[in-house]
C-alpha atoms as a PDB file:
ATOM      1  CA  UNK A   1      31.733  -1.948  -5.959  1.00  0.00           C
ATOM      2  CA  UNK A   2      29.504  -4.468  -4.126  1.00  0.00           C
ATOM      3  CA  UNK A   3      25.898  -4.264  -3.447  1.00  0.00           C
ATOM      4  CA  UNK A   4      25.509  -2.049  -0.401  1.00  0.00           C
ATOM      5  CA  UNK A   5      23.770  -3.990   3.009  1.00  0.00           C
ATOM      6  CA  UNK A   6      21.205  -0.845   3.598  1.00  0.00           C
ATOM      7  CA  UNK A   7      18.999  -2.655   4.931  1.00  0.00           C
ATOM      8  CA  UNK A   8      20.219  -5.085   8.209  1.00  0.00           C
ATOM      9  CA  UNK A   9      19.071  -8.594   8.117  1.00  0.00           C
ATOM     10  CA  UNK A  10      17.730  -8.974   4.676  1.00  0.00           C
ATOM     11  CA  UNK A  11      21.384  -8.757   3.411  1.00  0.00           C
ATOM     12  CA  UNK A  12      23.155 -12.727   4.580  1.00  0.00           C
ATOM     13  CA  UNK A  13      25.516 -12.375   7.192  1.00  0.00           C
ATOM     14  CA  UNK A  14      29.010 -13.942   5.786  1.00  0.00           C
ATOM     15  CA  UNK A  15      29.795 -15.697   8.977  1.00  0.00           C
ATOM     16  CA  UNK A  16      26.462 -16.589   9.945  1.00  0.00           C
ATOM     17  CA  UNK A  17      25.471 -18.053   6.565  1.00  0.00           C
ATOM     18  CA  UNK A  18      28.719 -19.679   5.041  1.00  0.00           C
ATOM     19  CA  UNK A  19      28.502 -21.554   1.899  1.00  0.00           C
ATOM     20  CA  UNK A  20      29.114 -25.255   2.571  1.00  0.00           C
ATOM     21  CA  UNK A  21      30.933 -26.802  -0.848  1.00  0.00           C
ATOM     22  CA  UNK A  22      28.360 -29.756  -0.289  1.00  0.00           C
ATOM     23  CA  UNK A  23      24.462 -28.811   0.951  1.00  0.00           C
ATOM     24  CA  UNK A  24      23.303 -32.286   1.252  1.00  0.00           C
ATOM     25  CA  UNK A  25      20.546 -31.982  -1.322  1.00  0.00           C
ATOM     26  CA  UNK A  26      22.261 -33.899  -4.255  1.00  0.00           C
ATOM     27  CA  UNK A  27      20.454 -37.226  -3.227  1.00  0.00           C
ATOM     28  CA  UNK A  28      17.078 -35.959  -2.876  1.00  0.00           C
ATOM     29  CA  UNK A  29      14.496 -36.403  -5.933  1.00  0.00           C
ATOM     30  CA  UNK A  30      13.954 -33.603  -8.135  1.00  0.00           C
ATOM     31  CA  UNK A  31      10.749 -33.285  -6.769  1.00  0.00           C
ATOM     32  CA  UNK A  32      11.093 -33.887  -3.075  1.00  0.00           C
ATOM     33  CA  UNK A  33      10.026 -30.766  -1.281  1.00  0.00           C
ATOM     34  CA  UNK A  34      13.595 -28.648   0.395  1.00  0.00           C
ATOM     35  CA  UNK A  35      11.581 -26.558   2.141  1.00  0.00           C
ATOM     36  CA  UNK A  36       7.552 -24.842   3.020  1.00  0.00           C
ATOM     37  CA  UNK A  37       7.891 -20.928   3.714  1.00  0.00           C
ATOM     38  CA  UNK A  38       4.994 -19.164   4.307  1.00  0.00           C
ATOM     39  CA  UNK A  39       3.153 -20.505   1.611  1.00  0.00           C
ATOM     40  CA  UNK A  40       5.746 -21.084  -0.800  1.00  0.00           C
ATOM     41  CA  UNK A  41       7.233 -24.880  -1.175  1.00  0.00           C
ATOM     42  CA  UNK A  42      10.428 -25.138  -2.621  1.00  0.00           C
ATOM     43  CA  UNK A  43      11.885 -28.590  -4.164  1.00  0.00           C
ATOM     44  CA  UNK A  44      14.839 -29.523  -4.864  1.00  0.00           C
ATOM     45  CA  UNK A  45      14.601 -28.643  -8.950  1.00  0.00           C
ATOM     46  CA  UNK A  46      13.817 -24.978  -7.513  1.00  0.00           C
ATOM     47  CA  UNK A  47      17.321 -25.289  -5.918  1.00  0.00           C
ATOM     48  CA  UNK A  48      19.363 -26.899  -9.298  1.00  0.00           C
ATOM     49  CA  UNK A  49      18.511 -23.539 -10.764  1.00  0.00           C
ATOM     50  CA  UNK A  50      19.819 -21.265  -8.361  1.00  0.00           C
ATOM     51  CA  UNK A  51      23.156 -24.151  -8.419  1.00  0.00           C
ATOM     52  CA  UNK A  52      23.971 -23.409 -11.897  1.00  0.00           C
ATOM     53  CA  UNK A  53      23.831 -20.073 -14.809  1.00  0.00           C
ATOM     54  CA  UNK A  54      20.359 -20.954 -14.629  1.00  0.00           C
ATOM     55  CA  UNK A  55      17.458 -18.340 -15.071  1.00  0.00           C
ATOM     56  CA  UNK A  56      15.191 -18.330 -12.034  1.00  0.00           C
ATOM     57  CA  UNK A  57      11.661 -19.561 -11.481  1.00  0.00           C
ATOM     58  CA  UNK A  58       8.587 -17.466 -10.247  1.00  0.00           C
ATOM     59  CA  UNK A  59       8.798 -20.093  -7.141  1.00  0.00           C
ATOM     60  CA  UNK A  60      12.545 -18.630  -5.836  1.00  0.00           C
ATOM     61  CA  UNK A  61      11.271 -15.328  -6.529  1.00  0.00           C
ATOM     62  CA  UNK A  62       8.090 -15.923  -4.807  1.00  0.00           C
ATOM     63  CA  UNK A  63       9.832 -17.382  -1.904  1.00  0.00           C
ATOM     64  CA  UNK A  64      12.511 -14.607  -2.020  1.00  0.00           C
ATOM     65  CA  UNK A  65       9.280 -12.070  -1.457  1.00  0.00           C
ATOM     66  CA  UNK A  66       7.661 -13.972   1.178  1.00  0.00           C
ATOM     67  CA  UNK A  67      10.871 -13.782   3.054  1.00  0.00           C
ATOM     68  CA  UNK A  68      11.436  -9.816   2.468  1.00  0.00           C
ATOM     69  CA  UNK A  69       7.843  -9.431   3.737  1.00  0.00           C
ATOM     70  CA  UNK A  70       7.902 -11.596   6.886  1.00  0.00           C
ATOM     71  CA  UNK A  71      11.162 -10.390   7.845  1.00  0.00           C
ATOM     72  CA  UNK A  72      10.208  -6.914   7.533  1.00  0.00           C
ATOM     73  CA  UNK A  73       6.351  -6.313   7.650  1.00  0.00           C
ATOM     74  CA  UNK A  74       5.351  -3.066   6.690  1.00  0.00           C
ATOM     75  CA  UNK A  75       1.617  -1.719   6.030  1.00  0.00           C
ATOM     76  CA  UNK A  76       3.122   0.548   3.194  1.00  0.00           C
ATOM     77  CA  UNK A  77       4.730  -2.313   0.674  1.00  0.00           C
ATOM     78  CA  UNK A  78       2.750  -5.252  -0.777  1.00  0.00           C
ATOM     79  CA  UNK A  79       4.073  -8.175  -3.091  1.00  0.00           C
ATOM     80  CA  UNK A  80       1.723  -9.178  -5.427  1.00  0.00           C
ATOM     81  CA  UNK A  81       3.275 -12.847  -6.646  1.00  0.00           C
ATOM     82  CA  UNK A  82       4.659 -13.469  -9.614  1.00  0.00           C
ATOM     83  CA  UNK A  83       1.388 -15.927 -10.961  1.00  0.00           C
ATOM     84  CA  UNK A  84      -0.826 -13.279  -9.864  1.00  0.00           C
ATOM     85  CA  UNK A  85       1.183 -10.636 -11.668  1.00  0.00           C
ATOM     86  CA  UNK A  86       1.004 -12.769 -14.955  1.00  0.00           C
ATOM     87  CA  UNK A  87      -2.586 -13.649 -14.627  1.00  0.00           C
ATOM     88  CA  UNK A  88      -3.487  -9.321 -14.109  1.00  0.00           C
ATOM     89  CA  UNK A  89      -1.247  -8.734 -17.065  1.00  0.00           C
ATOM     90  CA  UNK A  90      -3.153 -11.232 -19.547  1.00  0.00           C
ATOM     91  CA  UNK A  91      -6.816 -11.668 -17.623  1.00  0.00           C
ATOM     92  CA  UNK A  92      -9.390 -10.544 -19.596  1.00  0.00           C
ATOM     93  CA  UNK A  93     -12.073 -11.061 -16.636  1.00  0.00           C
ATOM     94  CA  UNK A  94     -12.719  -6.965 -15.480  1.00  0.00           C
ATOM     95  CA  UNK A  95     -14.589  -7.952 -12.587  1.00  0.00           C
ATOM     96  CA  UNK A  96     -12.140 -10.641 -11.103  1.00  0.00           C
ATOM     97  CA  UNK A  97      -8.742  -8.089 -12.168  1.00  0.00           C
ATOM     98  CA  UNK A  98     -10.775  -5.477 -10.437  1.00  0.00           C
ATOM     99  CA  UNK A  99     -11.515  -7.629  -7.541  1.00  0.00           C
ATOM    100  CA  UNK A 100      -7.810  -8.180  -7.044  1.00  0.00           C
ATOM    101  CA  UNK A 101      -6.311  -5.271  -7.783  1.00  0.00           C
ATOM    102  CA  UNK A 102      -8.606  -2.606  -5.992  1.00  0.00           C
ATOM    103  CA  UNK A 103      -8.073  -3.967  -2.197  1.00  0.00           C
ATOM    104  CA  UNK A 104      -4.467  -2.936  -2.947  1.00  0.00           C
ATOM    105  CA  UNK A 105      -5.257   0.540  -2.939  1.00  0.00           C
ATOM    106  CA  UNK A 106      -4.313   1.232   1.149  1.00  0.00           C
ATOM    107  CA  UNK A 107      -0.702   0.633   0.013  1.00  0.00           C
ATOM    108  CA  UNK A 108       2.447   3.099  -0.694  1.00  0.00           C
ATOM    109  CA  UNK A 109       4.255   0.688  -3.112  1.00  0.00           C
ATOM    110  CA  UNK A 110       3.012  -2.559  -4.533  1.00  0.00           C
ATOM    111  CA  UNK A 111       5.469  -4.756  -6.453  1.00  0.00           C
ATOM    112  CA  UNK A 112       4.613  -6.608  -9.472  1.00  0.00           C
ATOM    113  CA  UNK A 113       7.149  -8.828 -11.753  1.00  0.00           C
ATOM    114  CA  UNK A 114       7.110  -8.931 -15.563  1.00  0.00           C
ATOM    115  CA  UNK A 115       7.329 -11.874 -17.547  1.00  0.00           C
ATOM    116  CA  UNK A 116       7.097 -11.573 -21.017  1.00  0.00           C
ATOM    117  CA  UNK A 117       6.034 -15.348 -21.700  1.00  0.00           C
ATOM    118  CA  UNK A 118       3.470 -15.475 -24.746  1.00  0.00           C
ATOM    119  CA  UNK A 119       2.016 -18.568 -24.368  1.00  0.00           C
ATOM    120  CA  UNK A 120      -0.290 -19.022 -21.559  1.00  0.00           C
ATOM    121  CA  UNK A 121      -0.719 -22.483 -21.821  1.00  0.00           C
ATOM    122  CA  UNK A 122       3.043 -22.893 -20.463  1.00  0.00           C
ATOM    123  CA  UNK A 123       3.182 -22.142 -17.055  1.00  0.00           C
ATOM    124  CA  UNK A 124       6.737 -22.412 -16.743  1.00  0.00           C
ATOM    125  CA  UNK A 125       7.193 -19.700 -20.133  1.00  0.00           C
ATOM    126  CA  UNK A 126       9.146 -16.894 -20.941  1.00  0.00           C
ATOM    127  CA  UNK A 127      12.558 -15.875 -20.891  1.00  0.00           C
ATOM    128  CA  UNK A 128      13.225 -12.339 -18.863  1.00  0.00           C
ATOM    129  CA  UNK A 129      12.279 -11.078 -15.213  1.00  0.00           C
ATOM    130  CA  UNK A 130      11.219  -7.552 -14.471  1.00  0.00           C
ATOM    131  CA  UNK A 131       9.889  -5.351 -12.065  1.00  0.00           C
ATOM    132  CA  UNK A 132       6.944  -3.411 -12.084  1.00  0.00           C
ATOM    133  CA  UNK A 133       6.613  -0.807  -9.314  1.00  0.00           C
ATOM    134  CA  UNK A 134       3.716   1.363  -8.042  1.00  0.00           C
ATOM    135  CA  UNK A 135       4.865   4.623  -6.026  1.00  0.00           C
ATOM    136  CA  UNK A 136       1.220   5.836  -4.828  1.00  0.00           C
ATOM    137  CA  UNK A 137       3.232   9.158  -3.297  1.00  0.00           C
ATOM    138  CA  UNK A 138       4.192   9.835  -7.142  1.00  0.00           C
ATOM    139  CA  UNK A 139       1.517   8.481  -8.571  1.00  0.00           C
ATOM    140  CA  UNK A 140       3.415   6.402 -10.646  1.00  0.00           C
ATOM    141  CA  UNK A 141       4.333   3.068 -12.161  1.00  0.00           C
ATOM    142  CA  UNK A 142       8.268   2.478 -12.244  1.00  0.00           C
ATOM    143  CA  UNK A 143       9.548  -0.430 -14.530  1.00  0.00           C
ATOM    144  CA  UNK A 144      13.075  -2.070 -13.522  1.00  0.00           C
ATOM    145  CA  UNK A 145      14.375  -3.909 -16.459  1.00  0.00           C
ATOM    146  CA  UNK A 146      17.902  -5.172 -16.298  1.00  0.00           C
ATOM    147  CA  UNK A 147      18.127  -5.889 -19.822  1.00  0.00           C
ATOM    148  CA  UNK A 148      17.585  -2.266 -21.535  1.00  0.00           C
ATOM    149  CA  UNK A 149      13.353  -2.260 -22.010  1.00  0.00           C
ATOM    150  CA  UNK A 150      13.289  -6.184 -22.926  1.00  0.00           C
ATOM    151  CA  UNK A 151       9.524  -6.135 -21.531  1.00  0.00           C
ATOM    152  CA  UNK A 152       8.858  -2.613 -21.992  1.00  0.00           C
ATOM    153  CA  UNK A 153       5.483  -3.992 -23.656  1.00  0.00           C
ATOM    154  CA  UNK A 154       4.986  -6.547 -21.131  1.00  0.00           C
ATOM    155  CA  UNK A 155       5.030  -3.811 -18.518  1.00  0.00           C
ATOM    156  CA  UNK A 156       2.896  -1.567 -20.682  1.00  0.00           C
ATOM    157  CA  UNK A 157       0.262  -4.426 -20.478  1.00  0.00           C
ATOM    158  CA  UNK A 158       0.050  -4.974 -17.141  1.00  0.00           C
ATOM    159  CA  UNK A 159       0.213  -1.042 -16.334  1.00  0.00           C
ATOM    160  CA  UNK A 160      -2.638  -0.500 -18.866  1.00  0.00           C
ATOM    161  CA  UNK A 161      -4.199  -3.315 -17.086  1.00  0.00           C
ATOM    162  CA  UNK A 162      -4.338  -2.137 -13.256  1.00  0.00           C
ATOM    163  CA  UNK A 163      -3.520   1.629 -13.343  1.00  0.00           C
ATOM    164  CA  UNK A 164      -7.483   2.338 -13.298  1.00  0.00           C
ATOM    165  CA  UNK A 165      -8.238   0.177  -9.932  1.00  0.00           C
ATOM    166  CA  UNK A 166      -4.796   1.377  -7.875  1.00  0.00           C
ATOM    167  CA  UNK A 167      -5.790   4.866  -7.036  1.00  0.00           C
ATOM    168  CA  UNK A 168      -7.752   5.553  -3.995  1.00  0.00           C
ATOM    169  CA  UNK A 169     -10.459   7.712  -5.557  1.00  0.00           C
ATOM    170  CA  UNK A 170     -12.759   5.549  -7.248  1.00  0.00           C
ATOM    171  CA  UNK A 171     -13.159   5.763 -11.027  1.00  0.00           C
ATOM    172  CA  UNK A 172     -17.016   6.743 -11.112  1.00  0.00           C
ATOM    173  CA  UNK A 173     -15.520  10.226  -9.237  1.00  0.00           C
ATOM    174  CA  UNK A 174     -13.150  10.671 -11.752  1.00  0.00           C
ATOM    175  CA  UNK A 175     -15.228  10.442 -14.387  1.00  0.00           C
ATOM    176  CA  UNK A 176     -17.557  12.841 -12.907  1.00  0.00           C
ATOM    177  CA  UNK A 177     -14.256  15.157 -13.334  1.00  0.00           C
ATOM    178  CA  UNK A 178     -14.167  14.470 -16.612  1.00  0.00           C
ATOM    179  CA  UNK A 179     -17.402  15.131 -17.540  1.00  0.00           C
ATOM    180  CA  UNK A 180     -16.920  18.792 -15.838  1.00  0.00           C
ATOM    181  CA  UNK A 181     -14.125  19.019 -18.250  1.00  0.00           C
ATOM    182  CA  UNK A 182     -14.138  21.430 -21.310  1.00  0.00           C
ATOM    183  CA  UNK A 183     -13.578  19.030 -24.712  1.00  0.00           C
ATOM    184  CA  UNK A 184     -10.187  20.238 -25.584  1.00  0.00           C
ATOM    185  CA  UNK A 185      -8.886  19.839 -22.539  1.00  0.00           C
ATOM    186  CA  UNK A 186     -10.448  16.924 -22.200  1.00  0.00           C
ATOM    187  CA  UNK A 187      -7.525  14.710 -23.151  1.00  0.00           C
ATOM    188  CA  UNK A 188      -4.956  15.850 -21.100  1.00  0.00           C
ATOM    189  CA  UNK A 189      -7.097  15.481 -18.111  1.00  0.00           C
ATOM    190  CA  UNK A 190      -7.692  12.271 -19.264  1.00  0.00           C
ATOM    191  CA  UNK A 191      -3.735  11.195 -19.134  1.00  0.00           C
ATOM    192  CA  UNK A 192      -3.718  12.653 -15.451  1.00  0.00           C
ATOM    193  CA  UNK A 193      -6.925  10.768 -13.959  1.00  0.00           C
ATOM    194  CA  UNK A 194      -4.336   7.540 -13.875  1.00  0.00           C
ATOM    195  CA  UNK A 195      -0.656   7.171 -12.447  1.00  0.00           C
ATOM    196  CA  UNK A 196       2.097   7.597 -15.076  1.00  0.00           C
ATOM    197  CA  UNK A 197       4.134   4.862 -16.480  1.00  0.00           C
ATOM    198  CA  UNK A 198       7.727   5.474 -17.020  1.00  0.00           C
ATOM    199  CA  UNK A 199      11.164   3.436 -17.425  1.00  0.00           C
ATOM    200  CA  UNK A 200      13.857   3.838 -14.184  1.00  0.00           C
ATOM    201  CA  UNK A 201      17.688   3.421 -15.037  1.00  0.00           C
ATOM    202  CA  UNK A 202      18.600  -0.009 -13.992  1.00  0.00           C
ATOM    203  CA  UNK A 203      21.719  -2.196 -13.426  1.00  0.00           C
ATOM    204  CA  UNK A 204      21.916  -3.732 -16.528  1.00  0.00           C
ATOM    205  CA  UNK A 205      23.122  -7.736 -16.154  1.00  0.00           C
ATOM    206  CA  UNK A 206      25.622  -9.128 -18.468  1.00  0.00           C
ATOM    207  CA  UNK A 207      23.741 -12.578 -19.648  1.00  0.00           C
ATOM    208  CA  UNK A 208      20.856 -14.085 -20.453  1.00  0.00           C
ATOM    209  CA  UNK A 209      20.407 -15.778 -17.514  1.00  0.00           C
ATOM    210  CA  UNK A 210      20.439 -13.540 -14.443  1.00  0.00           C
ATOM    211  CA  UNK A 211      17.174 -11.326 -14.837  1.00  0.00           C
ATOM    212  CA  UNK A 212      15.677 -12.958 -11.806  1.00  0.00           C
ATOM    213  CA  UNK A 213      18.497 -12.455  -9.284  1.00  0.00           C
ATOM    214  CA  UNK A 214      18.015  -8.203 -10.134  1.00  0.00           C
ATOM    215  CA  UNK A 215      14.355  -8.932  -9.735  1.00  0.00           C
ATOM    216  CA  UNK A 216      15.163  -9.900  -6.160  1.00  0.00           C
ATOM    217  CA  UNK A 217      18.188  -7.652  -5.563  1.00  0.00           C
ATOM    218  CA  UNK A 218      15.697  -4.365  -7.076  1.00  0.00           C
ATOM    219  CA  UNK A 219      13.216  -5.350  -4.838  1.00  0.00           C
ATOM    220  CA  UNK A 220      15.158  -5.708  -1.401  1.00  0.00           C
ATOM    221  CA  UNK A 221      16.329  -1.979  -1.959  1.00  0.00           C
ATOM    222  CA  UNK A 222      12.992  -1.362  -2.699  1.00  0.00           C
ATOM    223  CA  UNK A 223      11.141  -3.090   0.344  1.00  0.00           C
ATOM    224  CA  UNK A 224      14.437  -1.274   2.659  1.00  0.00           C
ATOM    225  CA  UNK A 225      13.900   2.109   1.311  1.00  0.00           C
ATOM    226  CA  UNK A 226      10.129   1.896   2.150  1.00  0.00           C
ATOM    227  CA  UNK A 227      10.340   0.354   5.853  1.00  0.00           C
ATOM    228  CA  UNK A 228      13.804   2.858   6.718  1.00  0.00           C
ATOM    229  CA  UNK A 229      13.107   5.783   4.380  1.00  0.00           C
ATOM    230  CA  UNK A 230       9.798   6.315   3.121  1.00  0.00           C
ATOM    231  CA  UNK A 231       8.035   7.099   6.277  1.00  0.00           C
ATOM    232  CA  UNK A 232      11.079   9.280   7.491  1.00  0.00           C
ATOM    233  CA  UNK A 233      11.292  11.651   3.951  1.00  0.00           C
ATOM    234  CA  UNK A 234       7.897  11.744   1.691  1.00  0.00           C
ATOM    235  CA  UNK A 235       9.854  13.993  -0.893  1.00  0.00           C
ATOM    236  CA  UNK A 236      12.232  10.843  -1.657  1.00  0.00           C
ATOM    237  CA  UNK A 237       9.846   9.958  -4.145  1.00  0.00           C
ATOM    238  CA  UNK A 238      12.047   6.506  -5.437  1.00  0.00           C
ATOM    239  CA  UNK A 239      14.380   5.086  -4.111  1.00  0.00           C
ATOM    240  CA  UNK A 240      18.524   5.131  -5.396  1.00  0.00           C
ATOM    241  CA  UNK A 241      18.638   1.289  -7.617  1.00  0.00           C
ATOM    242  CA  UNK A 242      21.817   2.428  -9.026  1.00  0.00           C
ATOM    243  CA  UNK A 243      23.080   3.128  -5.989  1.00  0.00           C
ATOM    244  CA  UNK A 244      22.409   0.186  -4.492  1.00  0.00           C
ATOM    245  CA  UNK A 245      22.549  -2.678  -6.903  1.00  0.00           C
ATOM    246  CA  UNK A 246      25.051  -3.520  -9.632  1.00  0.00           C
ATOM    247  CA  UNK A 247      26.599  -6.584 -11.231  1.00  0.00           C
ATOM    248  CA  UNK A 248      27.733  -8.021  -8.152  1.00  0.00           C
ATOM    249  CA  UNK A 249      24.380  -9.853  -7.516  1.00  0.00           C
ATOM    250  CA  UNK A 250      25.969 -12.219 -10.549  1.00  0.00           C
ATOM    251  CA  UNK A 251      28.884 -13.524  -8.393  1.00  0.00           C
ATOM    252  CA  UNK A 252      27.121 -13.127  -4.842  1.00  0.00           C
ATOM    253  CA  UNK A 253      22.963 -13.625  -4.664  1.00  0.00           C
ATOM    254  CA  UNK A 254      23.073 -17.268  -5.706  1.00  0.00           C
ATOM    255  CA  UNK A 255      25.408 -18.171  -2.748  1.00  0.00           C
ATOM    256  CA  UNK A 256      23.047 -16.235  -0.402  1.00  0.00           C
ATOM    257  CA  UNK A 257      19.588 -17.511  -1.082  1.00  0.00           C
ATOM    258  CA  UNK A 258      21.083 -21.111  -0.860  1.00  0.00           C
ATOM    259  CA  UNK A 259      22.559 -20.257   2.466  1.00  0.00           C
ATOM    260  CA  UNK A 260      19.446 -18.554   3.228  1.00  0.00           C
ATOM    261  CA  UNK A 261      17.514 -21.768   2.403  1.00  0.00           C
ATOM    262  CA  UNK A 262      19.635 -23.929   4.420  1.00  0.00           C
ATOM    263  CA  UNK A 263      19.527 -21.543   7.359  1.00  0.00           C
ATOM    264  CA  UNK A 264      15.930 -21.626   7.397  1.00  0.00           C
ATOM    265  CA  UNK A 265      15.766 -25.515   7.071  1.00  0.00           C
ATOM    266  CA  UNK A 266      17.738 -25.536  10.715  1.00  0.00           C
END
């Protein structure tokens, strides 16, 4: 079974976007820029990776987001970027996380990605791509990992580190709650001040490699279901991933973000 197009235009057109054998970017220098989107500049290294069994860069997922969100805006979803999601999950600055994270608070569904690189010093670390997903509605944060709970820690992290600043009531009021509180049931209204973390069944990949291309696939179902569903249905708490993505975005998504790339350079 192939992915399913639920969402028109965000899924390539096979006619309109036909893989040409040779895209003309061979000659360039590994470094030479390919393309400026929004604020994302791809170069032609970005594009040897999506070429080959490569695993992906936070650039072609950055660039992959920019173009979900341009091509359908919607007040509801935000994409926080893939640096930005690494620097919430290991900043140990409160007031600049808080900064950040707290003006996100208008929206539905905010999308973070999980890396679960060690060293900070390397930029370019780590070895696995996952999602993070806030469902305000459900007051929850969804992980998608493709590869069983690879970065189930990693996820923990960042959830532990923005679950206090995402809720619209502030967390002076909730305290105030708490303090109303009788001790012993103190800690279970402690566990329900903040959203809930939990692990989503996922399409799991079948290499090492490919984390980055469910990243993307996850998170076009994801940006679909909240511009055609969400507003229609409030009860649809998440949307369907297995439903909509499976190992088909092995064979297929490569193709279509380089045909998507060389579209957008016309």
């Amino acid at each position: 079974m192939g992915m399913v197009p639920i969402c028109k235009g965000l899924v390539c057109n096979r006619k309109k976007y036909q893989l040409i054998s040779t895209l003309g970017w061979t000659n360039l220098d590994c470094d030479e820029e390919v393309l400026i989107y929004d604020s994302v500049v791809l170069r032609r290294s970005d594009l040897a990776l999506l070429e080959g069994p490569f695993y992906l860069n936070d650039r072609i997922l950055e660039f992959f987001f920019s173009y979900l969100s341009l091509l359908h805006p919607s007040e509801d979803i935000h994409f926080v970027t893939p640096s930005i999601s690494y620097w919430l999950t290991n900043s140990k600055d409160f007031e600049s996380l808080k900064a950040f994270v707290e003006p996100l608070k208008p929206f539905k569904v905010v999308i973070f990605t999980v890396n679960n690189n060690d060293d900070m010093s390397k930029t370019d670390g780590g070895t696995h791509w996952s999602l993070l997903v806030y469902y305000k509605d459900a007051n929850a944060f969804v992980h998608y990992d493709s590869i069983r709970c690879l970065n189930g820690r990693y996820a923990m992290k960042l959830y532990e580190a923005v679950k206090g600043h995402v809720s619209s009531r502030d967390t002076d009021s909730r305290l105030e709650d708490l303090d109303r509180i009788q001790n012993k049931k103190r800690r279970f209204a402690m566990a329900a001040m903040y959203p809930c973390f939990r692990e989503y069944s996922t399409p799991q990949q079948n290499n090492y490699y490919d984390c980055g291309l469910y990243v993307m696939a996850i998170a076009r179902v994801i940006c679909c279901w909240c511009v055609n569903t969400l507003k229609k249905n409030d009860e649809i708490l998440f949307p369907d991933i297995l439903k909509n993505v499976d190992n088909s975005v092995e064979f297929t998504m490569r193709i279509e973000l380089l045909n998507i790339i060389k579209y957008l350079r016309t």
